[in-house]
Protein backbone atom coordinates (compact mmCIF):
# COMPACT_ATOMS: atom_id res chain seq x y z
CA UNK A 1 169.33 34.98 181.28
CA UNK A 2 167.18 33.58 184.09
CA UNK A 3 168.54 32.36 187.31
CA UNK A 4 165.54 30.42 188.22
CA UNK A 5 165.92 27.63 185.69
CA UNK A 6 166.23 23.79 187.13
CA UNK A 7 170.06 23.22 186.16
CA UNK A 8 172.81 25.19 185.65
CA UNK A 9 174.71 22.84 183.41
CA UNK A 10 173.33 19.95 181.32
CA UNK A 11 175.69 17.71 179.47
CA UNK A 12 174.21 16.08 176.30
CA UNK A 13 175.93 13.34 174.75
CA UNK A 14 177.37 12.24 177.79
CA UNK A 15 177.19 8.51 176.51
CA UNK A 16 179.46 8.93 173.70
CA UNK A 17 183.37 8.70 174.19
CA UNK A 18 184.58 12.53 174.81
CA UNK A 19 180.95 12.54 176.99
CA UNK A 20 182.12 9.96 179.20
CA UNK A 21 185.60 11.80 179.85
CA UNK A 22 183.56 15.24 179.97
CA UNK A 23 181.61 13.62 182.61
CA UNK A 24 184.47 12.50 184.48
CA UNK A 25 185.84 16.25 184.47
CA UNK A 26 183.02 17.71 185.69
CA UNK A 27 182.14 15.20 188.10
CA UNK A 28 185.67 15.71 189.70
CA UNK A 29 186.18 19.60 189.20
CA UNK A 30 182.99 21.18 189.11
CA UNK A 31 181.42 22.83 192.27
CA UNK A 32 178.91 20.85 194.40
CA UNK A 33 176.78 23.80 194.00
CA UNK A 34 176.74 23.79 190.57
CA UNK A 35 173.04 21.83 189.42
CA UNK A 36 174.19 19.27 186.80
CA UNK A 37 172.56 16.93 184.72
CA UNK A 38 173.39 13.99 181.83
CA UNK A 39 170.96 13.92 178.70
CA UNK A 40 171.33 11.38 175.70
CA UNK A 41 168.75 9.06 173.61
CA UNK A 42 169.30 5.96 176.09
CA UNK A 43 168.46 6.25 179.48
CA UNK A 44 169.88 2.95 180.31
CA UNK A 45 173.05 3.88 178.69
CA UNK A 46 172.90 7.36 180.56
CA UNK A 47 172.66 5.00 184.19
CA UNK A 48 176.02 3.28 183.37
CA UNK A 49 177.67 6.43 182.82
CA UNK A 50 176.38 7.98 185.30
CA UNK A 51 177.17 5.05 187.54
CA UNK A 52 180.85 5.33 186.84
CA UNK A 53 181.36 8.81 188.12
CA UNK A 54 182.25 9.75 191.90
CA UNK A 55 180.71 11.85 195.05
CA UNK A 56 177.40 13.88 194.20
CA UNK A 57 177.65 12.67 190.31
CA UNK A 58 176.17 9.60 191.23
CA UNK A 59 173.16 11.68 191.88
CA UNK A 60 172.75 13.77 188.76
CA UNK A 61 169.51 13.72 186.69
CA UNK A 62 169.12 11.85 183.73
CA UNK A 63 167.57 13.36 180.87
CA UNK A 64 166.09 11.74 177.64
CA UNK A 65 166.02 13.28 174.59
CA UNK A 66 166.44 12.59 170.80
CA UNK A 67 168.47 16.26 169.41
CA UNK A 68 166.77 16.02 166.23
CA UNK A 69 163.21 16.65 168.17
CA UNK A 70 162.74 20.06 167.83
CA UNK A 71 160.09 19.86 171.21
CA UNK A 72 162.49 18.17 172.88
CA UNK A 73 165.33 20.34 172.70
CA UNK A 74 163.10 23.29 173.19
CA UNK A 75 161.96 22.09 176.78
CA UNK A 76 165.49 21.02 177.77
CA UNK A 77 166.87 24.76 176.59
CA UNK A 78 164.22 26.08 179.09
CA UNK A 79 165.26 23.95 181.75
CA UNK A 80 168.92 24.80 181.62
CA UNK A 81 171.43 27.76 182.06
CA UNK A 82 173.62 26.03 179.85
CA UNK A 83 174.10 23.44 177.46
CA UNK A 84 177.36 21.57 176.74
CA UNK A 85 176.84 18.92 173.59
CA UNK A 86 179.14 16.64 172.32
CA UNK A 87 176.92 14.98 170.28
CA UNK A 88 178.06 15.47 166.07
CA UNK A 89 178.10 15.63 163.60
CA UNK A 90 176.48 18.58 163.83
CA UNK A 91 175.79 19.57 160.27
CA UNK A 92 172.88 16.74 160.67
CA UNK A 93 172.29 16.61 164.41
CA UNK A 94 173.28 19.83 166.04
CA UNK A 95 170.89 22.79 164.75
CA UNK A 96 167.79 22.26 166.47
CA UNK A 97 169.90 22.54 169.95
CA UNK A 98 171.77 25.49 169.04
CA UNK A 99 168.94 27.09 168.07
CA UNK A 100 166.62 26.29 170.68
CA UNK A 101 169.27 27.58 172.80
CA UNK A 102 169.75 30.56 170.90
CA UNK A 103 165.82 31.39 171.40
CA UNK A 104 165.69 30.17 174.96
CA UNK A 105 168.44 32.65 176.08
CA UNK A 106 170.38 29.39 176.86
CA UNK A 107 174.21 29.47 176.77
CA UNK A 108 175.58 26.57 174.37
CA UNK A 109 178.94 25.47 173.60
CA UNK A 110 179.91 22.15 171.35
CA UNK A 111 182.44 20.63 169.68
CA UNK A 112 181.97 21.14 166.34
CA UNK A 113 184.75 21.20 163.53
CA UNK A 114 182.16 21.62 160.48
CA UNK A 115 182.47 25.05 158.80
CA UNK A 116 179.65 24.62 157.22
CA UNK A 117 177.10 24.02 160.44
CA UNK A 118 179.08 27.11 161.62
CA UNK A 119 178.15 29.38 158.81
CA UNK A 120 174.74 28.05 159.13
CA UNK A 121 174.23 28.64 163.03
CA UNK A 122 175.51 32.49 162.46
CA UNK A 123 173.05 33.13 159.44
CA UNK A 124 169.89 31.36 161.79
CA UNK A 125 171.00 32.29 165.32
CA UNK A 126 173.58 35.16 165.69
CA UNK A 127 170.67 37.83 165.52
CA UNK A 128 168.21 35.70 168.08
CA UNK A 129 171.29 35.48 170.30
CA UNK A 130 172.14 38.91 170.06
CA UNK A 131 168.38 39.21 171.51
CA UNK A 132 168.06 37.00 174.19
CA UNK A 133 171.80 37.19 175.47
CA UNK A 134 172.84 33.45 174.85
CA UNK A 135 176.33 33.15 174.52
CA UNK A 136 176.34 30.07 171.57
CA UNK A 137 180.13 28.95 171.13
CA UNK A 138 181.44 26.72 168.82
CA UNK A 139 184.45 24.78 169.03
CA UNK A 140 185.42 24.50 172.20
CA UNK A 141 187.60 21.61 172.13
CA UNK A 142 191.02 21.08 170.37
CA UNK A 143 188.91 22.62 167.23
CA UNK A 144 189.38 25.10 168.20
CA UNK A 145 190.35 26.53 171.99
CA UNK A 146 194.30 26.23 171.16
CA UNK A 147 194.27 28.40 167.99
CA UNK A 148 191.53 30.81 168.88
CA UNK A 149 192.65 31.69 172.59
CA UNK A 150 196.65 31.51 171.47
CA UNK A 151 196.08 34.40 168.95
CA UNK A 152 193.99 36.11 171.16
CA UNK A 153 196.42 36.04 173.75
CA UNK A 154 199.33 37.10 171.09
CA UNK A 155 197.33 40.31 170.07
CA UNK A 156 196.46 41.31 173.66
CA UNK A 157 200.58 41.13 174.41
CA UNK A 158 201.17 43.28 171.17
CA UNK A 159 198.52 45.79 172.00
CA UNK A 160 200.03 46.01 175.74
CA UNK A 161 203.48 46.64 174.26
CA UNK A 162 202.20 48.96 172.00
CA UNK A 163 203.75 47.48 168.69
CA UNK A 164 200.74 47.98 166.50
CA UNK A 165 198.73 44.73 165.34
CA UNK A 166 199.28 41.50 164.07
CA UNK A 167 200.97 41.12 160.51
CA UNK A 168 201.66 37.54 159.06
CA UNK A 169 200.64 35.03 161.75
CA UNK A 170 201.38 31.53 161.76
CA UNK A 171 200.39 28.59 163.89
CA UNK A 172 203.59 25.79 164.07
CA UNK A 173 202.36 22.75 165.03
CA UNK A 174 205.24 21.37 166.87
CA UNK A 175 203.94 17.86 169.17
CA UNK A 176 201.20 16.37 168.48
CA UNK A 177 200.23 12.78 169.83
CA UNK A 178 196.79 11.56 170.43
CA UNK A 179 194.38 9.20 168.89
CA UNK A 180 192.50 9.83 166.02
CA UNK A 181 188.83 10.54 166.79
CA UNK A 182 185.79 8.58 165.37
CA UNK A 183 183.35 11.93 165.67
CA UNK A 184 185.81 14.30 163.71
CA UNK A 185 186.44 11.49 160.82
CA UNK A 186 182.18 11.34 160.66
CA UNK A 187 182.33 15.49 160.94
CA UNK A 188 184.47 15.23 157.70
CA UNK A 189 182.97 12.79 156.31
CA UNK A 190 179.21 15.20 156.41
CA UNK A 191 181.03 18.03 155.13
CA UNK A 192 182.17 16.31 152.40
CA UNK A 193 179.09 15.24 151.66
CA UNK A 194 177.33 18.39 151.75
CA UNK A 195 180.40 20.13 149.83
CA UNK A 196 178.89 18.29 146.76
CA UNK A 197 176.41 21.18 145.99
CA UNK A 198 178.38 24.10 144.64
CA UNK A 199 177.25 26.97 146.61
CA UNK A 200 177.99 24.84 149.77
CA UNK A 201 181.50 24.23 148.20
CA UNK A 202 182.33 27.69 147.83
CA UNK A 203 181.48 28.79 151.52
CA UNK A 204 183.84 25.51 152.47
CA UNK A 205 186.44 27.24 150.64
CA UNK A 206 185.97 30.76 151.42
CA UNK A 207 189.24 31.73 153.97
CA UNK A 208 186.33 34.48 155.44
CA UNK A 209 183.47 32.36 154.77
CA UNK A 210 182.71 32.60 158.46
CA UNK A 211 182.87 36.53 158.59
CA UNK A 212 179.88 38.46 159.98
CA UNK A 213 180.98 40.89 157.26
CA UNK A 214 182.48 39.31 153.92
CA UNK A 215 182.38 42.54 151.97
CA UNK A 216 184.85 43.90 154.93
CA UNK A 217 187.59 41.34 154.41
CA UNK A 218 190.40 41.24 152.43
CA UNK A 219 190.96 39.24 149.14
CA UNK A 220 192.41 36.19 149.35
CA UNK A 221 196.05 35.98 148.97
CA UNK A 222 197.15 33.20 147.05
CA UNK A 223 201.21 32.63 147.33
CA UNK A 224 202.96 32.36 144.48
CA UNK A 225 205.07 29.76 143.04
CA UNK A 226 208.10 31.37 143.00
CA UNK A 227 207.89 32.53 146.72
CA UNK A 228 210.19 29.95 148.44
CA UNK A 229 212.58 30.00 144.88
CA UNK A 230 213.34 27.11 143.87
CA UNK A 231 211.03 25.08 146.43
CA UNK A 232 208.36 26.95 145.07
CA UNK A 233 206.91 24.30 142.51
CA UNK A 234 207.16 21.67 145.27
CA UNK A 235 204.95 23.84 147.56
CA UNK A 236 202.17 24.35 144.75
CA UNK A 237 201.69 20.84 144.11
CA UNK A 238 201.92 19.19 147.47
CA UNK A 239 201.40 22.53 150.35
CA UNK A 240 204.71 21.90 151.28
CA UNK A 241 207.35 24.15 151.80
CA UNK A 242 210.51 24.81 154.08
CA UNK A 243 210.39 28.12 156.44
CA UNK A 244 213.70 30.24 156.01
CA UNK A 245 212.39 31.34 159.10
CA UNK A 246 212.00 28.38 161.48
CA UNK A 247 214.98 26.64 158.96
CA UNK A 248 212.20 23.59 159.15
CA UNK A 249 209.81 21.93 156.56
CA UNK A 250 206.38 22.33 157.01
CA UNK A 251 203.23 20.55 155.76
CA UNK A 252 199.46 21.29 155.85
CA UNK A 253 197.91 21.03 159.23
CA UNK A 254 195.00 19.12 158.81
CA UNK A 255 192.65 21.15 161.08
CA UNK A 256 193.84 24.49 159.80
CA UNK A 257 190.89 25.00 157.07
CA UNK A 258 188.72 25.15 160.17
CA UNK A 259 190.61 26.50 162.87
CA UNK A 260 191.92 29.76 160.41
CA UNK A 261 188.17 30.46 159.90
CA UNK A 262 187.41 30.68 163.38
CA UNK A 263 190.49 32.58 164.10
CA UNK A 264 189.34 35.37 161.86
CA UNK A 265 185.81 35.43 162.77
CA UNK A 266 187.22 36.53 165.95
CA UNK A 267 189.06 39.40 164.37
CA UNK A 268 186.07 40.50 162.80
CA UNK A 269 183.69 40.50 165.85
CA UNK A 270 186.04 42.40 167.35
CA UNK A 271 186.77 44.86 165.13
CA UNK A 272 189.20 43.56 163.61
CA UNK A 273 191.19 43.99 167.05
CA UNK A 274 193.71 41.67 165.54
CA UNK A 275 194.56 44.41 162.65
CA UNK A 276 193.38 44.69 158.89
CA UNK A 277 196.81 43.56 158.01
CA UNK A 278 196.39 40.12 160.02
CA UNK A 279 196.88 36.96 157.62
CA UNK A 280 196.43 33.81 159.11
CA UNK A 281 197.81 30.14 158.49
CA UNK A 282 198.43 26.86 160.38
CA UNK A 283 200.94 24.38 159.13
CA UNK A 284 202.70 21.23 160.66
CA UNK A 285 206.52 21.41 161.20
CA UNK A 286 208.02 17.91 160.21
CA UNK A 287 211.51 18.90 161.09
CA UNK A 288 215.12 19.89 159.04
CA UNK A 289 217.09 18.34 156.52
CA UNK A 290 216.17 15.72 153.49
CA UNK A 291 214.04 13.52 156.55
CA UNK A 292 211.70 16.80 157.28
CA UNK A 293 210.95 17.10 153.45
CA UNK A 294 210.14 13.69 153.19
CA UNK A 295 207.85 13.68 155.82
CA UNK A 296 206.14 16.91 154.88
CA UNK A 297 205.87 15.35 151.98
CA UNK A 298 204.51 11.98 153.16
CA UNK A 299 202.42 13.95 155.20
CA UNK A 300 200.74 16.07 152.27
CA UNK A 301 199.93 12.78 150.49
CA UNK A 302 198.53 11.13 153.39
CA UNK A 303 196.32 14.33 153.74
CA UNK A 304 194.96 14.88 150.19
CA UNK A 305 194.21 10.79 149.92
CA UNK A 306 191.94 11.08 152.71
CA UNK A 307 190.06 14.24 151.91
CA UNK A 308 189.83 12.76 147.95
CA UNK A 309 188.82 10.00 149.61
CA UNK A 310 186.01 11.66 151.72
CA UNK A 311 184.65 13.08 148.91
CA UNK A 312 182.96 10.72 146.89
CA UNK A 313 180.54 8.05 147.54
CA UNK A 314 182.64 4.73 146.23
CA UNK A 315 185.83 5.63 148.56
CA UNK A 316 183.85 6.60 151.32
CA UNK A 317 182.66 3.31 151.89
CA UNK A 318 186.03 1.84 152.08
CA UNK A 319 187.31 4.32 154.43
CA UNK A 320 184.38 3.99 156.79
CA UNK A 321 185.94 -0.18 157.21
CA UNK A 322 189.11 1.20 158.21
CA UNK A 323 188.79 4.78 160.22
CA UNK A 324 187.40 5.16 163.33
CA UNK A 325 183.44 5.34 164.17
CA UNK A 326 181.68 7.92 165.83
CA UNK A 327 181.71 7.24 169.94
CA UNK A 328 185.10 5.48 169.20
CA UNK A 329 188.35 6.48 170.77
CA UNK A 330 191.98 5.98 171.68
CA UNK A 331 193.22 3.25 174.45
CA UNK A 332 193.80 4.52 178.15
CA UNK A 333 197.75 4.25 177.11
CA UNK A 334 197.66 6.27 174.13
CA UNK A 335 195.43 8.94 176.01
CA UNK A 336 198.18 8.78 178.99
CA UNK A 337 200.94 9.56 176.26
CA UNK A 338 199.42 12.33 174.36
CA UNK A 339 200.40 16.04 174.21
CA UNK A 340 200.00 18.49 171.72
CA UNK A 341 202.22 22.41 171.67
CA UNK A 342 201.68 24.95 169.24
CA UNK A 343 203.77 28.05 168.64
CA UNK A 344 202.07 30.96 167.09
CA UNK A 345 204.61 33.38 165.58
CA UNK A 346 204.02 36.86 164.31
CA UNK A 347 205.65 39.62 162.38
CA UNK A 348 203.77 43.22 164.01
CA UNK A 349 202.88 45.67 161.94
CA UNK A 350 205.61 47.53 163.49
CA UNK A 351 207.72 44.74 162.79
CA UNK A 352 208.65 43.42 166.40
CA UNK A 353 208.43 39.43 166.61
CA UNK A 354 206.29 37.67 169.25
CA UNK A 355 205.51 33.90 169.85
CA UNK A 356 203.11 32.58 171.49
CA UNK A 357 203.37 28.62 173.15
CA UNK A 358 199.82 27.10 173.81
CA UNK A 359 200.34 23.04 174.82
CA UNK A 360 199.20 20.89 177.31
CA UNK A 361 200.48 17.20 178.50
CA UNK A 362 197.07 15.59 177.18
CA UNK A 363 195.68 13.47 174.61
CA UNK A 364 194.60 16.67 171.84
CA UNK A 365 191.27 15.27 171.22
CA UNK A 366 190.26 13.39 173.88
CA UNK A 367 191.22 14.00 177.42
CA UNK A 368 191.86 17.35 176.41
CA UNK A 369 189.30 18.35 174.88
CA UNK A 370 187.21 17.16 177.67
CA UNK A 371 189.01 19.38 179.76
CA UNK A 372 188.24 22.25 177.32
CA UNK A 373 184.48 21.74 177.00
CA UNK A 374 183.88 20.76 180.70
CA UNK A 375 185.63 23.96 181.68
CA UNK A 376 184.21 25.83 178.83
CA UNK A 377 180.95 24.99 180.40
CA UNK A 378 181.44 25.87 183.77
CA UNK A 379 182.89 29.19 182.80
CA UNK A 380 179.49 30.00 180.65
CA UNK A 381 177.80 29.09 183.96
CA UNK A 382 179.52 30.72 186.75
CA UNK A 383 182.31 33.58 185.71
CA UNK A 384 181.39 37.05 184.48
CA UNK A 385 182.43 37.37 180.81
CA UNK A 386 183.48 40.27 178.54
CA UNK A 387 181.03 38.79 175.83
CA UNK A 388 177.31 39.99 175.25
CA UNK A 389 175.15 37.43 173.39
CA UNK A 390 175.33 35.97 169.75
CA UNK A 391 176.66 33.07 167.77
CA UNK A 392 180.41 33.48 169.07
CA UNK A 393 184.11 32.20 169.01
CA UNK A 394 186.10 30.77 172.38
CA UNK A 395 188.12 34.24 172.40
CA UNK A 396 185.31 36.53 172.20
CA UNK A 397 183.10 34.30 174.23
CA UNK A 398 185.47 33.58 176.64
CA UNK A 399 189.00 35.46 176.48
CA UNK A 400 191.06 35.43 180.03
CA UNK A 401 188.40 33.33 181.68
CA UNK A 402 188.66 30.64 179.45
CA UNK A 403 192.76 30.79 179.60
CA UNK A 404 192.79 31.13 183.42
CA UNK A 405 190.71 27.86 183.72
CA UNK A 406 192.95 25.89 181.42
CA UNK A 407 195.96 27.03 183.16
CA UNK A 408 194.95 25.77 186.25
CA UNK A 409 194.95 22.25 184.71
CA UNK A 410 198.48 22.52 183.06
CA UNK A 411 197.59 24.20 179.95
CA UNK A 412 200.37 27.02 178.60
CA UNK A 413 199.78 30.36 177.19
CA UNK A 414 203.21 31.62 177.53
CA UNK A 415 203.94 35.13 174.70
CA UNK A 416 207.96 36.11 174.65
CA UNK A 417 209.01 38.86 172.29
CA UNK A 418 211.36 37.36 169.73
């Protein structure tokens, strides 16, 4: 990559809601040397944010520029070390950027939650990557930093201890309070769409589908009904289940088709560092006894209403009245109140037990994902990375650099042996 480009950094979509608090971060916690800038469609709209932030923010050039225009995102990919883009959903908006970032030797890094944009950036930009040395990451907010970086730090524990790989891995969510936001109910709502065409459905569904070598994974292993006994039938119809290990009900976790595909793209670029015996899963914990069944329960419904929901025209309609719009988000009190912790727990292949806590006292989507782009950003700009160019996940892009950053802001990666 160049060093003689006009910015280091520039922010597009800083208008929106998560750009705003993005903009905030970095106007507070990135390094006056570091050459910033704001892009959007509005420049008017880009003056009033720009307007709210403090010290040499105030000063940052404003960039217009439609993402769709395949010019325009070519010139500001050659103006820029790196690009940080909130702007989604990306399955309609985001390729031209990552691509003329991939070709510009540009580093990238979004938000994205869409497993199908994914799958499509790898097949048109992992190879041009590769090439020019851009680093284009995915997912670096709450889809999917805590998942990605958690296991990553789990495996590099079990390595150091040497007690083989990583066996049956699960994510527990244990806390999570935030608002809901308006960009991941209009990333859903895309996907959905698109998952109308069979071949698209299939790569939705595909636990590997974002592999960079299919034929190299495992089959799919489907539990069986009888697995949890006599709970078995319940889990089947609903994805509910209790864990005789955790002696709690769990539910589906409602990010986990995305987050378990990114999770094991990571194994595969490396590898398969994680172990050919790794099996992923994310669920929710809803807690013990008749209550924790019920709301697993309540919880599955919930779930499966509003992905039926998203997925035909008719229903669609009257869920966009009621959930949130893109550029929406949560009130200044619910941000204050949010947190989110995960515990990822693993059986080795040796058979030792490890967990590993990832939380943070933030709002999951908002506040704290701002603090996981804007630092995601800054560490594609200034820290020396382990990662060499391509279409890549936070742990291979990023690994200790990333989790060193987020510490520093109250973030946990904390691994005990069990």
């Amino acid at each position: 990559m160049t060093s003689d480009r006009e910015f280091d950094l520039v922010l597009v979509g800083a208008t929106g809601f998560v750009g705003r608090l993005t903009a905030d971060h970095l106007a507070e916690h990135a390094p006056s040397s570091v050459r910033i800038a704001l892009a959007g469609r509005s420049e008017s709209r880009l003056a009033e944010v720009r307007s709210s932030l403090t010290g040499a923010a105030r000063d940052w050039p404003l960039l217009v520029v439609d993402t769709t225009d395949e010019a325009a995102v070519a010139d500001l990919a050659s103006r820029t070390r790196v690009v940080v883009t909130t702007v989604g959903p990306y399955a309609k908006l985001g390729m031209p950027l990552a691509s003329a970032c991939a070709a510009a030797g540009t580093h990238y890094a979004d938000l994205t939650g869409e497993v199908l944009f994914v799958r499509d950036s790898i097949d048109a930009n992992h190879e041009e990557a590769e090439r020019t040395g851009a680093r284009v990451v995915h997912s670096c907010g709450f889809d999917s930093i805590p998942s990605d970086l958690g296991v990553w730090a789990l495996a590099q524990r079990v390595a150091e201890d040497g007690e083989g790989t990583l066996g049956e891995t699960v994510t527990h969510v244990r806390t999570l309070r935030g608002g809901v936001s308006g960009g991941t109910i209009d990333s859903m709502r895309q996907q959905a769409i698109e998952s109308a065409d069979p071949v698209r459905r299939r790569a939705v569904t595909d636990p590997h589908g974002l592999s960079p070598d299919r034929s190299a994974e495992p089959p799919s292993r489907n539990r069986t009904k009888d697995e949890f006994g006599l709970l078995g039938k319940v889990q089947a119809v609903s994805g509910t289940r209790y864990d005789s290990v955790t002696k709690r009900w769990v539910a589906p976790f409602f990010m986990a088709s995305f987050n378990t595909r990114i999770v094991r793209r990571s194994n595969a670029l490396t590898d398969w560092s994680y172990g050919r015996d790794f099996r992923y899963d994310e669920v929710m914990d809803t807690g013990r006894g008749p209550m924790g069944a019920v709301k697993a329960g309540l919880t599955s419904v919930v779930l499966g209403g509003l992905f039926a929901g998203m997925s035909t025209a008719p229903t669609r309609r009257v869920l966009d009245v009621v959930l949130p719009k893109p550029g929406e988000g949560p009130s200044e009190e619910t941000m204050a109140n949010g947190r989110f912790v995960f515990d990822i727990e693993t059986t080795t292949t040796t058979g030792a037990r490890y967990r590993t806590r990832v939380g943070a006292p933030y709002d999951p989507g908002y506040s704290g994902t701002a603090i996981m782009l804007g630092q995601a950003g800054l560490s594609l700009a200034l820290d020396e990375l382990p990662s060499a160019g391509g279409v890549l996940t936070p742990s291979v892009a990023f690994g200790a650099a990333l989790v060193a950053r987020l510490e520093a802001f109250d973030f946990e990666f904390t691994t005990t042996r069990r």
